[in-house]
C-alpha atoms as a PDB file:
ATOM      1  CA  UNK A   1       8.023 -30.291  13.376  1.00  0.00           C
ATOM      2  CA  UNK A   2       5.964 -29.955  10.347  1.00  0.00           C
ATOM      3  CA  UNK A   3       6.450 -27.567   7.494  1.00  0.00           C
ATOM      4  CA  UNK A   4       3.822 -25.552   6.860  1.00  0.00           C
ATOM      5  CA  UNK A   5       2.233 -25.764   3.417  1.00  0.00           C
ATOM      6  CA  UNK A   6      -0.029 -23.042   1.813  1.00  0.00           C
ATOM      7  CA  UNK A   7      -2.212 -22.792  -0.765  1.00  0.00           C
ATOM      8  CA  UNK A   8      -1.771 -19.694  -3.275  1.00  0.00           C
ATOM      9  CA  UNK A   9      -5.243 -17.956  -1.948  1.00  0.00           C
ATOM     10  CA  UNK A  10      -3.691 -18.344   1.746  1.00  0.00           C
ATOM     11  CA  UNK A  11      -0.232 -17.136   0.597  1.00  0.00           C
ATOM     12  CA  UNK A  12      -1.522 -14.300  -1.267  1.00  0.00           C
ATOM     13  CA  UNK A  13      -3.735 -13.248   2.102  1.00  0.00           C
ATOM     14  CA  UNK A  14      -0.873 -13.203   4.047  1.00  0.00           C
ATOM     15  CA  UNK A  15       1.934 -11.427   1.550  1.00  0.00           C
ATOM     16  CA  UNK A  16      -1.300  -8.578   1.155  1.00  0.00           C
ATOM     17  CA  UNK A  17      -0.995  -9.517  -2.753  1.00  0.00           C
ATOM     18  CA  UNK A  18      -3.742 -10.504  -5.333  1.00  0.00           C
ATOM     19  CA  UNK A  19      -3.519 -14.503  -6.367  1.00  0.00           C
ATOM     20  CA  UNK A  20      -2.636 -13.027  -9.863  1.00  0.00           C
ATOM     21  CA  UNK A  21       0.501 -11.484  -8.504  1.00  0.00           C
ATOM     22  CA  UNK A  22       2.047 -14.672  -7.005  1.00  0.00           C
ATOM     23  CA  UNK A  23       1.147 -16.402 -10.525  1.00  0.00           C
ATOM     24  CA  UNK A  24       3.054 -13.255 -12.429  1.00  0.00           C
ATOM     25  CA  UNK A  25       6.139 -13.719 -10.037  1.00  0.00           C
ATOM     26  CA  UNK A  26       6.261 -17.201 -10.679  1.00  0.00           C
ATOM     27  CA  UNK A  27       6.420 -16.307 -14.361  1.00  0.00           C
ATOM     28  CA  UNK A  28       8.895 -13.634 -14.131  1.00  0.00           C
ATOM     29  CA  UNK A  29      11.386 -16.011 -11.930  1.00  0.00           C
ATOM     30  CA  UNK A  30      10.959 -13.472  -8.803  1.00  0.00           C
ATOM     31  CA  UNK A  31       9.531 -16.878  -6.849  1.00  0.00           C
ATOM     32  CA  UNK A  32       9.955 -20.500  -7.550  1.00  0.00           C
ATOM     33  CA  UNK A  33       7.415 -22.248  -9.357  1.00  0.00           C
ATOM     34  CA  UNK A  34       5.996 -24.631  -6.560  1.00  0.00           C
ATOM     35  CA  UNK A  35       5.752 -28.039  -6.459  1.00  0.00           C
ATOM     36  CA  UNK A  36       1.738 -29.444  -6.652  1.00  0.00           C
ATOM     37  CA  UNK A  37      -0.440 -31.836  -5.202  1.00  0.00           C
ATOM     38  CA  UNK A  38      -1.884 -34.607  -7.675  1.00  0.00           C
ATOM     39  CA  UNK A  39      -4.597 -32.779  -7.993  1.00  0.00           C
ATOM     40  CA  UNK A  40      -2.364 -29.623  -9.167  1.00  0.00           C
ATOM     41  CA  UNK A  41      -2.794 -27.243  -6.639  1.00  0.00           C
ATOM     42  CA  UNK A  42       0.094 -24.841  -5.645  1.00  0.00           C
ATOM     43  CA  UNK A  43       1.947 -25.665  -2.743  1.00  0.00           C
ATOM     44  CA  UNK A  44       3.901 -23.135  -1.055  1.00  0.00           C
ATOM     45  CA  UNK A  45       5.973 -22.756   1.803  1.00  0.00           C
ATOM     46  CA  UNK A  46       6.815 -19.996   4.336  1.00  0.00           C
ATOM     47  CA  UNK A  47      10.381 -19.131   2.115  1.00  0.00           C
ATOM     48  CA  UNK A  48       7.594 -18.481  -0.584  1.00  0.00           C
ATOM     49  CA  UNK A  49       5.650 -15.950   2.133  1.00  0.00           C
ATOM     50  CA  UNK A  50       8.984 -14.430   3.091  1.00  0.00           C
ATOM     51  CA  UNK A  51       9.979 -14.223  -1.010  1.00  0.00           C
ATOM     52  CA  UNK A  52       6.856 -12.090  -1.216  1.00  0.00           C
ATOM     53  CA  UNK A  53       7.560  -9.714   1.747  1.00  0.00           C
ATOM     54  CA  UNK A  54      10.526  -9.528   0.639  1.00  0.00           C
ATOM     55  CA  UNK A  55       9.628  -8.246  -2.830  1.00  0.00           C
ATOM     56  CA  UNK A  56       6.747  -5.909  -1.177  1.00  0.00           C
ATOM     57  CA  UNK A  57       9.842  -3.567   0.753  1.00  0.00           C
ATOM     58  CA  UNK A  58      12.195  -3.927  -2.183  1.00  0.00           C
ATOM     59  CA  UNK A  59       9.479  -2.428  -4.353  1.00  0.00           C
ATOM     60  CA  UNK A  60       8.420   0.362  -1.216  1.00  0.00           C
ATOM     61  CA  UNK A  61      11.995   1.282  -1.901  1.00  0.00           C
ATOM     62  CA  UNK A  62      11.376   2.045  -5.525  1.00  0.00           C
ATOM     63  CA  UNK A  63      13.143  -1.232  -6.850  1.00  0.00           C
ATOM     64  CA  UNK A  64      11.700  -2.126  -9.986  1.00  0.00           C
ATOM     65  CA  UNK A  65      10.588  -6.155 -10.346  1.00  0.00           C
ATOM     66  CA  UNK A  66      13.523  -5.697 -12.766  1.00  0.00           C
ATOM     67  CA  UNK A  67      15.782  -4.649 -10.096  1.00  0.00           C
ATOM     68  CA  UNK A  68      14.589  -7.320  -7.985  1.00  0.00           C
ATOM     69  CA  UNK A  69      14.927 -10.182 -10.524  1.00  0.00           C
ATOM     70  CA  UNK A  70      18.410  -8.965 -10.527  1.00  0.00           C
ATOM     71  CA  UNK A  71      18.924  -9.578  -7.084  1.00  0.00           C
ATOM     72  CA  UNK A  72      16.894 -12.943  -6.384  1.00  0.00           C
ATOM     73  CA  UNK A  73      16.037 -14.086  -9.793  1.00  0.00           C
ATOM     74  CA  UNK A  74      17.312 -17.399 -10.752  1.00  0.00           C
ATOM     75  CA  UNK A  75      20.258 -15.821 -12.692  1.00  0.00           C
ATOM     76  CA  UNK A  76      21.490 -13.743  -9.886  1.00  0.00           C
ATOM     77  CA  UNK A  77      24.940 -13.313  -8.744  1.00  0.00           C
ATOM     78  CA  UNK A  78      23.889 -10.383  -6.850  1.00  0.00           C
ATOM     79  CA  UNK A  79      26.100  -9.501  -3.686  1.00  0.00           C
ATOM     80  CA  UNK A  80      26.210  -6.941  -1.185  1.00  0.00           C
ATOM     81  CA  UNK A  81      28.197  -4.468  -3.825  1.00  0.00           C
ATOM     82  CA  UNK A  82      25.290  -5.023  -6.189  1.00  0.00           C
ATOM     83  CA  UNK A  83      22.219  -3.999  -3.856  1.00  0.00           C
ATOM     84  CA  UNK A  84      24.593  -0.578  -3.041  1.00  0.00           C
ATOM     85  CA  UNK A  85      25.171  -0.089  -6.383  1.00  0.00           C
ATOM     86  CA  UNK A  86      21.799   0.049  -7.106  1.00  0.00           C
ATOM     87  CA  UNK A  87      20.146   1.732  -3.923  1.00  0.00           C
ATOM     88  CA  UNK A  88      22.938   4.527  -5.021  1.00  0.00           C
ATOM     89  CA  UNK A  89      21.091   4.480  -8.218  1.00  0.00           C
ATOM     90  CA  UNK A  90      17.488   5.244  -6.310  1.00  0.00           C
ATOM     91  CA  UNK A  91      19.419   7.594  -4.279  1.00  0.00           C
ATOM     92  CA  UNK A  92      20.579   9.740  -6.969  1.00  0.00           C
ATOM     93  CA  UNK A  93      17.574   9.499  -8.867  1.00  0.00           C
ATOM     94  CA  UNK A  94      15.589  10.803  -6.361  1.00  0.00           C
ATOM     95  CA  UNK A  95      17.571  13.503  -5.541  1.00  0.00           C
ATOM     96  CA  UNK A  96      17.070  14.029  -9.066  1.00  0.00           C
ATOM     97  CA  UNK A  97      13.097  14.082  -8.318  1.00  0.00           C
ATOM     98  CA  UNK A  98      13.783  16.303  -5.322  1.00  0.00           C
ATOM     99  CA  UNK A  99      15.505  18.996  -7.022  1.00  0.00           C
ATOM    100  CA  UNK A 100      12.789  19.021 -10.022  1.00  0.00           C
ATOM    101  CA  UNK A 101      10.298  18.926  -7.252  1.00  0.00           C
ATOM    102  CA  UNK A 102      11.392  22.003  -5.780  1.00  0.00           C
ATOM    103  CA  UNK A 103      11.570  23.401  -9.095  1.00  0.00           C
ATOM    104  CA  UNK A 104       7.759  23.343  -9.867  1.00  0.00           C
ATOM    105  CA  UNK A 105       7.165  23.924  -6.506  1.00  0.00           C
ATOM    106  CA  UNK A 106       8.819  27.401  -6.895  1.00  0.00           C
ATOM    107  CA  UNK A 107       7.419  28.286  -9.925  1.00  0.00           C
ATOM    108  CA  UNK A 108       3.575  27.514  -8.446  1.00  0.00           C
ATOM    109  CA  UNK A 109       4.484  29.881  -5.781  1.00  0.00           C
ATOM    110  CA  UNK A 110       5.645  32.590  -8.315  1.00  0.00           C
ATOM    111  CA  UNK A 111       3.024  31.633 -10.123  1.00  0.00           C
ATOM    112  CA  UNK A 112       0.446  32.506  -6.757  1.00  0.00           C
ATOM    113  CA  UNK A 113       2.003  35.498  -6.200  1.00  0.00           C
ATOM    114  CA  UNK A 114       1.775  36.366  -9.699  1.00  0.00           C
ATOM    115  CA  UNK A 115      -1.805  35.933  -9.438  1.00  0.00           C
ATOM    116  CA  UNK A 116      -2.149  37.637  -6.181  1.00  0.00           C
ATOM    117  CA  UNK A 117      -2.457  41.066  -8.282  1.00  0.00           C
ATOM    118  CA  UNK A 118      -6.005  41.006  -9.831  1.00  0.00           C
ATOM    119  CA  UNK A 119      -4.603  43.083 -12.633  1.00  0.00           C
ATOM    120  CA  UNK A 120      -1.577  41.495 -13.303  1.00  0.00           C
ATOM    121  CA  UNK A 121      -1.062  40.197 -17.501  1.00  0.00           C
ATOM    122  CA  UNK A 122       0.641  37.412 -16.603  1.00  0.00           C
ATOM    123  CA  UNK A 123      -2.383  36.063 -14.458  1.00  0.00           C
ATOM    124  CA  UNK A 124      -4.697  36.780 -17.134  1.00  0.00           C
ATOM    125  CA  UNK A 125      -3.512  35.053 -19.845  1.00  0.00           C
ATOM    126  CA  UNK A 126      -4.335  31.854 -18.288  1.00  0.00           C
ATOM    127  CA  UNK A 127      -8.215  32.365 -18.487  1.00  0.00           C
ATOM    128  CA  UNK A 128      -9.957  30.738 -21.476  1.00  0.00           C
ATOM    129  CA  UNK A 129     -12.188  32.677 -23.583  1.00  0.00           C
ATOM    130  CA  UNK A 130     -15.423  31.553 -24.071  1.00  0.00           C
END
């Protein structure tokens, strides 16, 4: 069976990334730096498409390319206790987000109500003079 070789414009088609991208991973260590042809073009493989899918959800999750480079960067040690630790992380800091969400979210509606009385100060205030 052959492997299947592709070329960073066909790779970057089928991740749903921008050729720029792939060459930034490579940089950052989130994918391997390919081997070339002799005429030096990128050759990579479908661990290279998976690599980039791969980095696509983590970031859907809110995982920062930091984040990920600690997980499948060339230095990582990461295990299962390290991805939990840091989806906890996410967790609580969107709770976080939630709650201050909310927040603004009641003060706009005080804030509507507020303004639901034509004479009301409050209201007022926020109109600019001209």
């Amino acid at each position: 069976m052959a492997v299947r070789v592709l070329t960073i414009g066909h790779l970057a088609l089928e991740a749903g990334v921008n050729v720029e991208t792939i060459r930034y991973y490579e940089r950052r260590g989130l994918i391997r730096d390919p081997p070339r042809t002799d005429a030096g073009y990128r050759q990579y493989s479908a661990a290279d498409l998976w690599r980039l899918q791969f980095i696509a959800r983590a970031k859907r999750l809110g995982f920062t390319l930091a984040d990920i480079a600690s997980l499948v960067g060339p230095d990582s040690l990461s295990t299962a206790d390290t991805v939990r630790r840091i989806a906890r992380t996410k967790v609580h800091a969107l709770d976080e987000r939630q709650r201050e969400l909310a927040d603004i979210r009641a003060r706009l509606e005080r804030l509507i109500d507020i303004c639901g009385d034509p004479s009301s100060e409050d209201c007022m205030a926020l109109r600019v003079a001209h």
